[in-house]
PDB file of N, CA and C in Angstrom:
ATOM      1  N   UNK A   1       0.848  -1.164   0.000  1.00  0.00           N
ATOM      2  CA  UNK A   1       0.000   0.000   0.000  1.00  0.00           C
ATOM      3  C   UNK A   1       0.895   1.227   0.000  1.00  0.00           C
ATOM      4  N   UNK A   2       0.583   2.034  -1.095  1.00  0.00           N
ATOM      5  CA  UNK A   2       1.495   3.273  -1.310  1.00  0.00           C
ATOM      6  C   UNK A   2       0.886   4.137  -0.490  1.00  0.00           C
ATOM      7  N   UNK A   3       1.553   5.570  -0.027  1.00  0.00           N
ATOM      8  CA  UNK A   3       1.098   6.553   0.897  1.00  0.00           C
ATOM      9  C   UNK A   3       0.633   7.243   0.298  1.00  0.00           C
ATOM     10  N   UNK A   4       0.466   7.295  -1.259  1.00  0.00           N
ATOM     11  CA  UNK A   4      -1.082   8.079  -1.884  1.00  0.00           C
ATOM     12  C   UNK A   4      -2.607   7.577  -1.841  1.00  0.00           C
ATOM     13  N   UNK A   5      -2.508   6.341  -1.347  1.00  0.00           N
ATOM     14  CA  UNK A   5      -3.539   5.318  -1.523  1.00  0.00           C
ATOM     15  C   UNK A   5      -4.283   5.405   0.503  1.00  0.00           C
ATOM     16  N   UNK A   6      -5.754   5.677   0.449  1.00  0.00           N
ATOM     17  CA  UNK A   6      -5.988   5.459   1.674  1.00  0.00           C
ATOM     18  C   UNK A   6      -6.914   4.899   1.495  1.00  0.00           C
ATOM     19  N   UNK A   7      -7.443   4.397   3.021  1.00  0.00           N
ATOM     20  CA  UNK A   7      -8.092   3.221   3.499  1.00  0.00           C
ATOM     21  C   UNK A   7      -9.712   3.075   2.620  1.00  0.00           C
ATOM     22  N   UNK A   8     -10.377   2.221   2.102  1.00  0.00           N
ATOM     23  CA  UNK A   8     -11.703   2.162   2.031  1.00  0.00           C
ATOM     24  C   UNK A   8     -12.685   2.561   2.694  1.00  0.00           C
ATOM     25  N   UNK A   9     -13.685   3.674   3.119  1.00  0.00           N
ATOM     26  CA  UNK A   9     -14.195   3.583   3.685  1.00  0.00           C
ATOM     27  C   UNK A   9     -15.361   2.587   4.135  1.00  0.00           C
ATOM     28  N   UNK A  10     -15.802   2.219   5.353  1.00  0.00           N
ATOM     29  CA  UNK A  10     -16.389   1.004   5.141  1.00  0.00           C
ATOM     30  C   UNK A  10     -17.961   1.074   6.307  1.00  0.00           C
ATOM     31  N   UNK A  11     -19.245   0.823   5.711  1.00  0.00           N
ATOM     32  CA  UNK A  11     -20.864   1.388   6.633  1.00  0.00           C
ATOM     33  C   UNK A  11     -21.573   0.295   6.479  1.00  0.00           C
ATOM     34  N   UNK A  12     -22.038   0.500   7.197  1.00  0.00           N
ATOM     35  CA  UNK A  12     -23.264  -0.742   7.664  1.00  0.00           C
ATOM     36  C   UNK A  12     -24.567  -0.323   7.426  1.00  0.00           C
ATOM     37  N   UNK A  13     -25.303  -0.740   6.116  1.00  0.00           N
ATOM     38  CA  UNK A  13     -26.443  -0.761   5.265  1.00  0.00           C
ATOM     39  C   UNK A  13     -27.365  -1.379   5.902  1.00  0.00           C
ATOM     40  N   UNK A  14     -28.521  -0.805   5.767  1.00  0.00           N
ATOM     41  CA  UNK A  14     -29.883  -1.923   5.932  1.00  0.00           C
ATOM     42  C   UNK A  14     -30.297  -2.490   4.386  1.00  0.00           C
ATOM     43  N   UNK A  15     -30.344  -3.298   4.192  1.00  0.00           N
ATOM     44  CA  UNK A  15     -30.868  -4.071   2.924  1.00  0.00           C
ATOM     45  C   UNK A  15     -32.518  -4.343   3.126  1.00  0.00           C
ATOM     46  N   UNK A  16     -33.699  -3.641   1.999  1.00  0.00           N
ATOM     47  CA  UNK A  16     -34.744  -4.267   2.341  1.00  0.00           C
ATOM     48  C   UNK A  16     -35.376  -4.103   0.347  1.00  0.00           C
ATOM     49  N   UNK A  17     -36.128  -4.764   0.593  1.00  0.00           N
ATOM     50  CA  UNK A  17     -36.768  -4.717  -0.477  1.00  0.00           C
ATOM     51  C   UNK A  17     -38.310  -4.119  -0.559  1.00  0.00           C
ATOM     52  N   UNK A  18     -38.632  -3.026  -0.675  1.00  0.00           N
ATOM     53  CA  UNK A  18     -39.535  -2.269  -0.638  1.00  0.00           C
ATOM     54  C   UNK A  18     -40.846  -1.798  -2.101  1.00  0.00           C
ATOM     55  N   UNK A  19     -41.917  -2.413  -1.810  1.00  0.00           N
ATOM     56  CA  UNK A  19     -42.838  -2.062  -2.875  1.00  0.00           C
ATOM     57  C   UNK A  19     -43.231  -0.274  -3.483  1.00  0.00           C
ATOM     58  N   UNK A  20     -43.408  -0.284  -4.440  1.00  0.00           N
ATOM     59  CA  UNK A  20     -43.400   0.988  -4.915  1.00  0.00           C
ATOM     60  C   UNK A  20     -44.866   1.220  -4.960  1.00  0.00           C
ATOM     61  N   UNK A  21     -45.469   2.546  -3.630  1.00  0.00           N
ATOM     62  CA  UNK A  21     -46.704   2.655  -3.706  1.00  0.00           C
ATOM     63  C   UNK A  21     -47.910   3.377  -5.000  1.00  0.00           C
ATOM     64  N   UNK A  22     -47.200   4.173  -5.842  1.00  0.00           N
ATOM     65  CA  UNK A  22     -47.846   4.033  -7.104  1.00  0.00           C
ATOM     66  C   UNK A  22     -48.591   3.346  -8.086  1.00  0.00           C
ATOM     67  N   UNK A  23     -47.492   2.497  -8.152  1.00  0.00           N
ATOM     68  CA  UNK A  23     -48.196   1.095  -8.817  1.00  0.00           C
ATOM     69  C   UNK A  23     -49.518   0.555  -8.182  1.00  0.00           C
ATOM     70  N   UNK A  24     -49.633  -0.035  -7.285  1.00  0.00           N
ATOM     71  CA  UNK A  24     -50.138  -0.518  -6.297  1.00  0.00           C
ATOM     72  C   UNK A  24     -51.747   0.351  -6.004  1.00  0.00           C
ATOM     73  N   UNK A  25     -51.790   1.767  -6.194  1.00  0.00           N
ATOM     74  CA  UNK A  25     -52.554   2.679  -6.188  1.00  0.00           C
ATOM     75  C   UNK A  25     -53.394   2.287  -7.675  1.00  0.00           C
ATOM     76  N   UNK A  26     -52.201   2.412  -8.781  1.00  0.00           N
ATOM     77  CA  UNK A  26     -53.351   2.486 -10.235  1.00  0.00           C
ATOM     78  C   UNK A  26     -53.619   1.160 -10.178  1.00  0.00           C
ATOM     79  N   UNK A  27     -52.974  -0.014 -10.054  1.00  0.00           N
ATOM     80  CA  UNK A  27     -53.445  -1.120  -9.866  1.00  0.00           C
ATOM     81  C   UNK A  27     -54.581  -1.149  -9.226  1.00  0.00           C
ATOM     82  N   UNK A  28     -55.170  -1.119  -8.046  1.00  0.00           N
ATOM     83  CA  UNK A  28     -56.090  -0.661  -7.501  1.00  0.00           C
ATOM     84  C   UNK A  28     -57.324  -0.500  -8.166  1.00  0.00           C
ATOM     85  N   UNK A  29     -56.702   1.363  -8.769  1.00  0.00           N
ATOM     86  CA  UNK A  29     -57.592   1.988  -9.159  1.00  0.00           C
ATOM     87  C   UNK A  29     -58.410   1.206 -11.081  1.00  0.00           C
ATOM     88  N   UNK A  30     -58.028   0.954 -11.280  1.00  0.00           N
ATOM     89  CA  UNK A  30     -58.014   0.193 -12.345  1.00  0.00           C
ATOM     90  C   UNK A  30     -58.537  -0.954 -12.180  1.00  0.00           C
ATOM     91  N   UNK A  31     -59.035  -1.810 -11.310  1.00  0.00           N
ATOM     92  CA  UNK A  31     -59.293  -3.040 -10.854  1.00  0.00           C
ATOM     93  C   UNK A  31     -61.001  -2.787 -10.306  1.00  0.00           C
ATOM     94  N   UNK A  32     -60.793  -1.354  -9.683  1.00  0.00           N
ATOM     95  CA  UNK A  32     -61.582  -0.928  -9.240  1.00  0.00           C
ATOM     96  C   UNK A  32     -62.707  -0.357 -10.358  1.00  0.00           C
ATOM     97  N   UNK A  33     -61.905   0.178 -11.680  1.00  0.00           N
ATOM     98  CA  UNK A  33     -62.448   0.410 -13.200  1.00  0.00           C
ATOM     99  C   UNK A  33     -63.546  -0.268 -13.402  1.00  0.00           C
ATOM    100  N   UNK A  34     -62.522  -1.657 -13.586  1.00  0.00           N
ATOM    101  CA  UNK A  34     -63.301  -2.533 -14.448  1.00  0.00           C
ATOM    102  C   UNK A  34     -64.437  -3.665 -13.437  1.00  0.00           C
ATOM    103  N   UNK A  35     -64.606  -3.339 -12.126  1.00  0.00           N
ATOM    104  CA  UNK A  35     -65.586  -4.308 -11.576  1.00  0.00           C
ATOM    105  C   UNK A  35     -66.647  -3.158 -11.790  1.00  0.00           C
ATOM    106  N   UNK A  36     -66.559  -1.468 -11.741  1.00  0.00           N
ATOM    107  CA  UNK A  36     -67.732  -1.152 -11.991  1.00  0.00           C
ATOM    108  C   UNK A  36     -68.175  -0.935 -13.010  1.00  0.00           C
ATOM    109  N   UNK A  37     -67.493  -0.957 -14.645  1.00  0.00           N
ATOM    110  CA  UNK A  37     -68.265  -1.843 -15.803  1.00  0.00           C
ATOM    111  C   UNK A  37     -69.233  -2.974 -15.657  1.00  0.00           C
ATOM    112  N   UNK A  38     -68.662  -3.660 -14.971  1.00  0.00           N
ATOM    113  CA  UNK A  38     -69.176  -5.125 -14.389  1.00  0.00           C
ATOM    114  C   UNK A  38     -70.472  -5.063 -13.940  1.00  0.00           C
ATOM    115  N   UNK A  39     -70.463  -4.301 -13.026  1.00  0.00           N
ATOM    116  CA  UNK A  39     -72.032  -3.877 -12.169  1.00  0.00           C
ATOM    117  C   UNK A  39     -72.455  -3.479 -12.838  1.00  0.00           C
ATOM    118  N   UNK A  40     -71.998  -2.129 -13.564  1.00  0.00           N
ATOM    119  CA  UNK A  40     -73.146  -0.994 -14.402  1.00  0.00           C
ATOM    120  C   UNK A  40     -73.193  -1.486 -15.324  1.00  0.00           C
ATOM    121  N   UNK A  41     -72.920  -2.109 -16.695  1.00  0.00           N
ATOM    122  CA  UNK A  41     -73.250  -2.754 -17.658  1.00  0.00           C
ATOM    123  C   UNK A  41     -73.991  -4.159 -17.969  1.00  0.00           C
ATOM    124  N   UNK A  42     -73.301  -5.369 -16.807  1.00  0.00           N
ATOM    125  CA  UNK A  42     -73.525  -6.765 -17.350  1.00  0.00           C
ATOM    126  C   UNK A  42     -74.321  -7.133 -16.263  1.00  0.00           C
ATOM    127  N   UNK A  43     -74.894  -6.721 -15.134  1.00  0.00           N
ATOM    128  CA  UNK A  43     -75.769  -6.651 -14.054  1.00  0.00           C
ATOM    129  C   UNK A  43     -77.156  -6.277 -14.485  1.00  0.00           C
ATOM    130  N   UNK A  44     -77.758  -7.230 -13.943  1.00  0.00           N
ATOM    131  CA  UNK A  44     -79.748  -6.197 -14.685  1.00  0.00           C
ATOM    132  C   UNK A  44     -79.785  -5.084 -13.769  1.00  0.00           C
ATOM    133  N   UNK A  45     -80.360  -3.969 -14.276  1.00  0.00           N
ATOM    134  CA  UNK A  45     -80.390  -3.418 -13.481  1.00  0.00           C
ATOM    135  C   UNK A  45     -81.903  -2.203 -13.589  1.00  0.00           C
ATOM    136  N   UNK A  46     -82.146  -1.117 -13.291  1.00  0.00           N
ATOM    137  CA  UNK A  46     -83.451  -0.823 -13.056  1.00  0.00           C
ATOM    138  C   UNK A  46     -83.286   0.534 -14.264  1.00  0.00           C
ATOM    139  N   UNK A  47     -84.474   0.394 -15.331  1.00  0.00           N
ATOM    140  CA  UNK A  47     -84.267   1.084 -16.537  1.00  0.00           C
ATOM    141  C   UNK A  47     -84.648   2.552 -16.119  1.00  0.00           C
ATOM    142  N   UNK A  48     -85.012   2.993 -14.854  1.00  0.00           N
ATOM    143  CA  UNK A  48     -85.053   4.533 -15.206  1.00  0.00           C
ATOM    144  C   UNK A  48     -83.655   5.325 -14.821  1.00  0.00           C
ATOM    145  N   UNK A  49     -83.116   4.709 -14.737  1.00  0.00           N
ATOM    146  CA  UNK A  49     -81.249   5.059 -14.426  1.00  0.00           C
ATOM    147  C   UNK A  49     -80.609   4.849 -15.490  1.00  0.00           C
ATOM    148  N   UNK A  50     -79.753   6.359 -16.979  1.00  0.00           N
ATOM    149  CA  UNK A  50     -78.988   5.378 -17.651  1.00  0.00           C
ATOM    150  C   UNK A  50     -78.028   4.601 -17.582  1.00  0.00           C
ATOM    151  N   UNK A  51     -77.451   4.007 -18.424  1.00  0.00           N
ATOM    152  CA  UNK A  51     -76.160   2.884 -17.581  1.00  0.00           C
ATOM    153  C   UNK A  51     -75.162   3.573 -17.406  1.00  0.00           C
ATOM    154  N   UNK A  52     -74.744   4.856 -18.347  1.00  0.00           N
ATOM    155  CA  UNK A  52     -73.481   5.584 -18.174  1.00  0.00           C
ATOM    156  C   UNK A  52     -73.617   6.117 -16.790  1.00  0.00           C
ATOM    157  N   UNK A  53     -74.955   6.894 -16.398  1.00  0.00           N
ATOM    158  CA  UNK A  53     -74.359   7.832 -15.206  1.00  0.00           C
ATOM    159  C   UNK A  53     -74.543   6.525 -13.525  1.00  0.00           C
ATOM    160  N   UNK A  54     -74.775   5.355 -13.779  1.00  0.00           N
ATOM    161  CA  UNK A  54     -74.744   4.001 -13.120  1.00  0.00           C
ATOM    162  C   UNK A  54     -73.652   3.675 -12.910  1.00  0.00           C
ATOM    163  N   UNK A  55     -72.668   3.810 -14.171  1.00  0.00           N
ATOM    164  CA  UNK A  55     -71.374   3.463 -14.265  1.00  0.00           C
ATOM    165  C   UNK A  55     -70.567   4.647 -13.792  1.00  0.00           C
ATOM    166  N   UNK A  56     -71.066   6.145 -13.780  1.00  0.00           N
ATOM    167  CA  UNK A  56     -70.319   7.134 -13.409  1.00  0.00           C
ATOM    168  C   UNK A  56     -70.240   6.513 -11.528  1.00  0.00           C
ATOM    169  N   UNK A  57     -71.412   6.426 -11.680  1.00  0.00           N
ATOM    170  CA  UNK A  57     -71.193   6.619  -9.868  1.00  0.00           C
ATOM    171  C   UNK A  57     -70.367   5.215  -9.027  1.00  0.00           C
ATOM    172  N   UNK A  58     -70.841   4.184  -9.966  1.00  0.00           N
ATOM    173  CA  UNK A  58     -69.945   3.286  -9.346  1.00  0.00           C
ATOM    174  C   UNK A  58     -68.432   3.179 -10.066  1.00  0.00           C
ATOM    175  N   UNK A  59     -67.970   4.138 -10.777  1.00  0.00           N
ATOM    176  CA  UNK A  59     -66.469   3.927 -10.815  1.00  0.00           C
ATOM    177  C   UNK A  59     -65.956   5.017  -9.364  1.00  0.00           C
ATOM    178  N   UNK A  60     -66.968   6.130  -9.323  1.00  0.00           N
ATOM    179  CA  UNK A  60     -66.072   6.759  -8.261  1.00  0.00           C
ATOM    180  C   UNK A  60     -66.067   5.717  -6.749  1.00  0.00           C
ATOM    181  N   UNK A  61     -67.309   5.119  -6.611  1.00  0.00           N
ATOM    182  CA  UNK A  61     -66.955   4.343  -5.898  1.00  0.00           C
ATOM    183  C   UNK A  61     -65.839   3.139  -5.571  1.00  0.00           C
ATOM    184  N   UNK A  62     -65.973   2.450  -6.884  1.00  0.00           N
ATOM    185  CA  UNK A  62     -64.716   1.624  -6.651  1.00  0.00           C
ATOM    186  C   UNK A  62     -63.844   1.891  -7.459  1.00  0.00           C
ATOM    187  N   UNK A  63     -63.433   2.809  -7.559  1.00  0.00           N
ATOM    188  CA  UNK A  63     -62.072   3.333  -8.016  1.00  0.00           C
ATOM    189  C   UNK A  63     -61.155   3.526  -7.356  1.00  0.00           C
ATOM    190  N   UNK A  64     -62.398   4.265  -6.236  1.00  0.00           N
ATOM    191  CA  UNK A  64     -61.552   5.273  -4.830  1.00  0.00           C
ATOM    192  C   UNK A  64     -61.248   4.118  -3.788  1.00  0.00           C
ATOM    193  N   UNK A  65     -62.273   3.020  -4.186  1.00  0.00           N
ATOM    194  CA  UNK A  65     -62.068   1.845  -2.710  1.00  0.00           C
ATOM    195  C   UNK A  65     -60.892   0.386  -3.064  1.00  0.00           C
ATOM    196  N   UNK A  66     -60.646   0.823  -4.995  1.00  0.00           N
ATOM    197  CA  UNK A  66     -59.293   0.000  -5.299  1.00  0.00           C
ATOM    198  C   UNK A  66     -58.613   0.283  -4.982  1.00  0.00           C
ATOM    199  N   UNK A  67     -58.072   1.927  -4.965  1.00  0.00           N
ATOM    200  CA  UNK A  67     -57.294   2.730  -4.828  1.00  0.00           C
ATOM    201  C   UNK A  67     -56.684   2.218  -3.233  1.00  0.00           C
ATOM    202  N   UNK A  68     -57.367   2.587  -2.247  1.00  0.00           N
ATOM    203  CA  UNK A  68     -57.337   2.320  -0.749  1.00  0.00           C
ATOM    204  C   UNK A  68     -56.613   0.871  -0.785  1.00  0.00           C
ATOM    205  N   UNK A  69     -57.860   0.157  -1.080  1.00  0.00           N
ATOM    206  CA  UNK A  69     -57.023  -1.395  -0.938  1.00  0.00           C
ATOM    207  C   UNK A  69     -55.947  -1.717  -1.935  1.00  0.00           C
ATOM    208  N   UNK A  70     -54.985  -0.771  -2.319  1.00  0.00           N
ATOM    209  CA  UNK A  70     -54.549  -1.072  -3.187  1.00  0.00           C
ATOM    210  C   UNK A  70     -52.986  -0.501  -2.329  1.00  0.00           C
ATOM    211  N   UNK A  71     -52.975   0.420  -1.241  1.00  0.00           N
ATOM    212  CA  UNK A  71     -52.366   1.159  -0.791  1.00  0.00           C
ATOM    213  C   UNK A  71     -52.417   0.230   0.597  1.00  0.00           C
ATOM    214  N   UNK A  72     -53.833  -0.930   0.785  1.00  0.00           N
ATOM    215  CA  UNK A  72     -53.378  -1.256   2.326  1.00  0.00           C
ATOM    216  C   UNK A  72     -52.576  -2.874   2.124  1.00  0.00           C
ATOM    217  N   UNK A  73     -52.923  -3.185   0.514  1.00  0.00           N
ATOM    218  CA  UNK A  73     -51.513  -4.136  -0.035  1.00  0.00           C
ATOM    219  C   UNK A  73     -49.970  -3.727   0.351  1.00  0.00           C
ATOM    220  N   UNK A  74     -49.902  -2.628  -0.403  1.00  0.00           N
ATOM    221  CA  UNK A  74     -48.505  -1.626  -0.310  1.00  0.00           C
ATOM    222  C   UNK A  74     -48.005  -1.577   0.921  1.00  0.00           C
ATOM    223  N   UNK A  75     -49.117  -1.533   2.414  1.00  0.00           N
ATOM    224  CA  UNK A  75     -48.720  -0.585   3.373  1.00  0.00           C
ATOM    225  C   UNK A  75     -48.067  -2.507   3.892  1.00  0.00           C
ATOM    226  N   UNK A  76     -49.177  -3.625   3.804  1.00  0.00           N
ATOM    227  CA  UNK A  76     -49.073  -4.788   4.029  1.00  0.00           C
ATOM    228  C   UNK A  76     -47.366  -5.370   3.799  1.00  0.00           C
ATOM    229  N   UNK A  77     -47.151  -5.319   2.345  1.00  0.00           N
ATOM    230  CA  UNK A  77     -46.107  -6.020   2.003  1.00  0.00           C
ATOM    231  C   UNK A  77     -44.774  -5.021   2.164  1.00  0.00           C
ATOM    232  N   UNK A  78     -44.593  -3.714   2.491  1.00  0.00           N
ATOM    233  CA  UNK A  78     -43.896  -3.016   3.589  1.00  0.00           C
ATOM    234  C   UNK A  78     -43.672  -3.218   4.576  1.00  0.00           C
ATOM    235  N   UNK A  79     -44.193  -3.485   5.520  1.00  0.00           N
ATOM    236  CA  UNK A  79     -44.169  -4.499   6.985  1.00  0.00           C
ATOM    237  C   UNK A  79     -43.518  -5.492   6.456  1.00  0.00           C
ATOM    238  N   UNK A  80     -43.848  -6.375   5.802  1.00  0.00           N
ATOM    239  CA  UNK A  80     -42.708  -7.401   5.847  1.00  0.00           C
ATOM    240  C   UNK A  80     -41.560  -7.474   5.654  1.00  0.00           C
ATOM    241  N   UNK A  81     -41.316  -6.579   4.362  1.00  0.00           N
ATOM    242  CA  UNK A  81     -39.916  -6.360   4.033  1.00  0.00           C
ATOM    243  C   UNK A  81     -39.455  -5.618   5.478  1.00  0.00           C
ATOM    244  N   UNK A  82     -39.647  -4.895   5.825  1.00  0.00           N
ATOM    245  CA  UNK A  82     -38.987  -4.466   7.129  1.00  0.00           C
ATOM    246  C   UNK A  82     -38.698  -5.759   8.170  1.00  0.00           C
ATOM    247  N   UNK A  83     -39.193  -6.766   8.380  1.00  0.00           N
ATOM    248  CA  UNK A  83     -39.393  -7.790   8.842  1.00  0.00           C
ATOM    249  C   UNK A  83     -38.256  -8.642   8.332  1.00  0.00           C
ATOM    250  N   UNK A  84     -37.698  -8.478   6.859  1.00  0.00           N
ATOM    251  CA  UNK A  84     -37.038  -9.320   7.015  1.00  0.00           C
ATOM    252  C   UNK A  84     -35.635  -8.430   5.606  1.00  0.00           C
ATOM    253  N   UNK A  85     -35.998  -7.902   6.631  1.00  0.00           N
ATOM    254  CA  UNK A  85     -34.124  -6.984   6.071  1.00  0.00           C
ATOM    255  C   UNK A  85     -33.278  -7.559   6.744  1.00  0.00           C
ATOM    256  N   UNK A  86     -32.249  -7.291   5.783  1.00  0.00           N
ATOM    257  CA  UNK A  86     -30.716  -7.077   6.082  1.00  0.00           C
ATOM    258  C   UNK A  86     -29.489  -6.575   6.469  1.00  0.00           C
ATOM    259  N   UNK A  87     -28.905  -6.942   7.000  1.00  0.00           N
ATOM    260  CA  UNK A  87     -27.754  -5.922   7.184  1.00  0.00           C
ATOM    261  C   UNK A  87     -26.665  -6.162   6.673  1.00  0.00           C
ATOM    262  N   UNK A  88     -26.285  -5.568   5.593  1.00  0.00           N
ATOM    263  CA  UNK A  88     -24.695  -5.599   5.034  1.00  0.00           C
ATOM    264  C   UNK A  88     -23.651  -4.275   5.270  1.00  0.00           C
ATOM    265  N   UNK A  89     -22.373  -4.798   4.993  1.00  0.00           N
ATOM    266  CA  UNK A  89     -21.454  -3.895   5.071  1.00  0.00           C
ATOM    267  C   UNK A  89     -21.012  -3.160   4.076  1.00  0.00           C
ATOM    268  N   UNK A  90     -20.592  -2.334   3.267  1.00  0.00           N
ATOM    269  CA  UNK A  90     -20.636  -1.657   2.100  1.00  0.00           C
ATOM    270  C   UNK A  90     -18.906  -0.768   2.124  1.00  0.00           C
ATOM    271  N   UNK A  91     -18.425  -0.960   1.130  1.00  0.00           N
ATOM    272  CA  UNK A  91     -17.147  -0.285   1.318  1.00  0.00           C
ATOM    273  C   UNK A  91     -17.008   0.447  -0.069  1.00  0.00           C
ATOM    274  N   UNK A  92     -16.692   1.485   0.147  1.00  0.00           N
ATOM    275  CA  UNK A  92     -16.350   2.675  -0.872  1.00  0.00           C
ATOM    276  C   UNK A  92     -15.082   2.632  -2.128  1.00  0.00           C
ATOM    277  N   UNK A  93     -15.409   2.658  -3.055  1.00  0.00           N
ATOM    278  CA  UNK A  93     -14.329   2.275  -3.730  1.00  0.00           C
ATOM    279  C   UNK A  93     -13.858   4.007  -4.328  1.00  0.00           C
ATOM    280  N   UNK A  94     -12.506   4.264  -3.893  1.00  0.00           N
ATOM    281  CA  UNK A  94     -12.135   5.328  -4.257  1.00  0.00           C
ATOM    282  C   UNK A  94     -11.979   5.818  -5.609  1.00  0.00           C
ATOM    283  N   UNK A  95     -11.114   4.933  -6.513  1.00  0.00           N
ATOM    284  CA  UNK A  95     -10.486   5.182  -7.611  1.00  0.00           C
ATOM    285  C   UNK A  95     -11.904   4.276  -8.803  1.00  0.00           C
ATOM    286  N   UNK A  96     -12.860   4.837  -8.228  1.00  0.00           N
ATOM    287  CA  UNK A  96     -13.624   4.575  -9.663  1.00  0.00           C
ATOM    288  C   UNK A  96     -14.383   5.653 -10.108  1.00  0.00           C
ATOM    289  N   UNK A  97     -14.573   6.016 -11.355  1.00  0.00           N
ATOM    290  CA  UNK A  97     -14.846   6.847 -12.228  1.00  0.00           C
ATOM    291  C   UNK A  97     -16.200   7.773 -11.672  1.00  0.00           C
ATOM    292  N   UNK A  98     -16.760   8.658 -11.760  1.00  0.00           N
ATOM    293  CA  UNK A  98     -18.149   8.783 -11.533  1.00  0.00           C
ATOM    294  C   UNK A  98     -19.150   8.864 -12.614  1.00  0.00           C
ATOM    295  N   UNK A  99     -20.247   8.449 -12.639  1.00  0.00           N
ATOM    296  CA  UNK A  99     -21.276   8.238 -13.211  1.00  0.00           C
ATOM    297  C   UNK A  99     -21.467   9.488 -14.145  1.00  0.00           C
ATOM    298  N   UNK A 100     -21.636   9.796 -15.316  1.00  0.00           N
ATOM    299  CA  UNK A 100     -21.957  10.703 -16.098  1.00  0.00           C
ATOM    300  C   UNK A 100     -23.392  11.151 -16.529  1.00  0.00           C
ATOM    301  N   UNK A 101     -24.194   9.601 -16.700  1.00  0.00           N
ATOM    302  CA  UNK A 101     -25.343   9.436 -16.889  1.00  0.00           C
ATOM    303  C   UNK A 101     -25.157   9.273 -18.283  1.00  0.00           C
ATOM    304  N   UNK A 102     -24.595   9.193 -19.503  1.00  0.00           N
ATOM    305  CA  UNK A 102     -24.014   8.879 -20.924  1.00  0.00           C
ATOM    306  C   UNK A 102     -24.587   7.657 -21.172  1.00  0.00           C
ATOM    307  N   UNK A 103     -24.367   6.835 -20.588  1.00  0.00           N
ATOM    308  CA  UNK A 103     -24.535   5.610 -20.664  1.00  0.00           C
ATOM    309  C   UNK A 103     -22.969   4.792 -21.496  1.00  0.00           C
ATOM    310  N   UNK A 104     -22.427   5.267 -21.323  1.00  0.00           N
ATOM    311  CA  UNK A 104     -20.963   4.831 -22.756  1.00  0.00           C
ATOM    312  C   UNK A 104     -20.141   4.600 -21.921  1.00  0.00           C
TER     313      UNK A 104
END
């Protein structure tokens, strides 16, 4: 080891694997879409109501209630990963280049 060269620095990481709550939201919300097609279209239903504004009201309904359960998945499979993280050690490498974003 030359006396231009110093030590690695070296930290102790938590490792977890964490769901991305976005997804999980339009997923949801989207799930939530298409069950109220389901109701308002392929359901009998009572002819002095048209089907569009049938279908208006039950997408806000389950849109907003995919949405939720779609976020208490997210909040669900968060807890676990916290549950079963890691701990690694991580050491700094001095003499490497930095990232440009180029891709080359």
């Amino acid at each position: 080891m030359s006396s231009e060269e110093t030590p690695a620095e070296r930290r102790e990481v938590t490792v977890r694997r964490a769901p991305k709550y976005v997804p999980f939201l339009i997923l949801g919300a989207l799930v939530g879409v298409a069950v109220a097609a389901v109701v308002a279209y392929a359901l009998p239903g009572d002819e002095s109501f048209d089907r569009g504004a049938v279908f208006g009201f039950f997408l806000v309904m389950f849109g907003a209630g995919g949405a939720i359960l779609g976020a208490v998945a997210a909040l669900v499979l968060d807890r676990r990963s916290v549950k079963r993280q890691e701990r690694a050690v991580v050491e700094a490498v001095p003499d490497s280049e930095p990232d440009d974003g180029t891709g080359q």
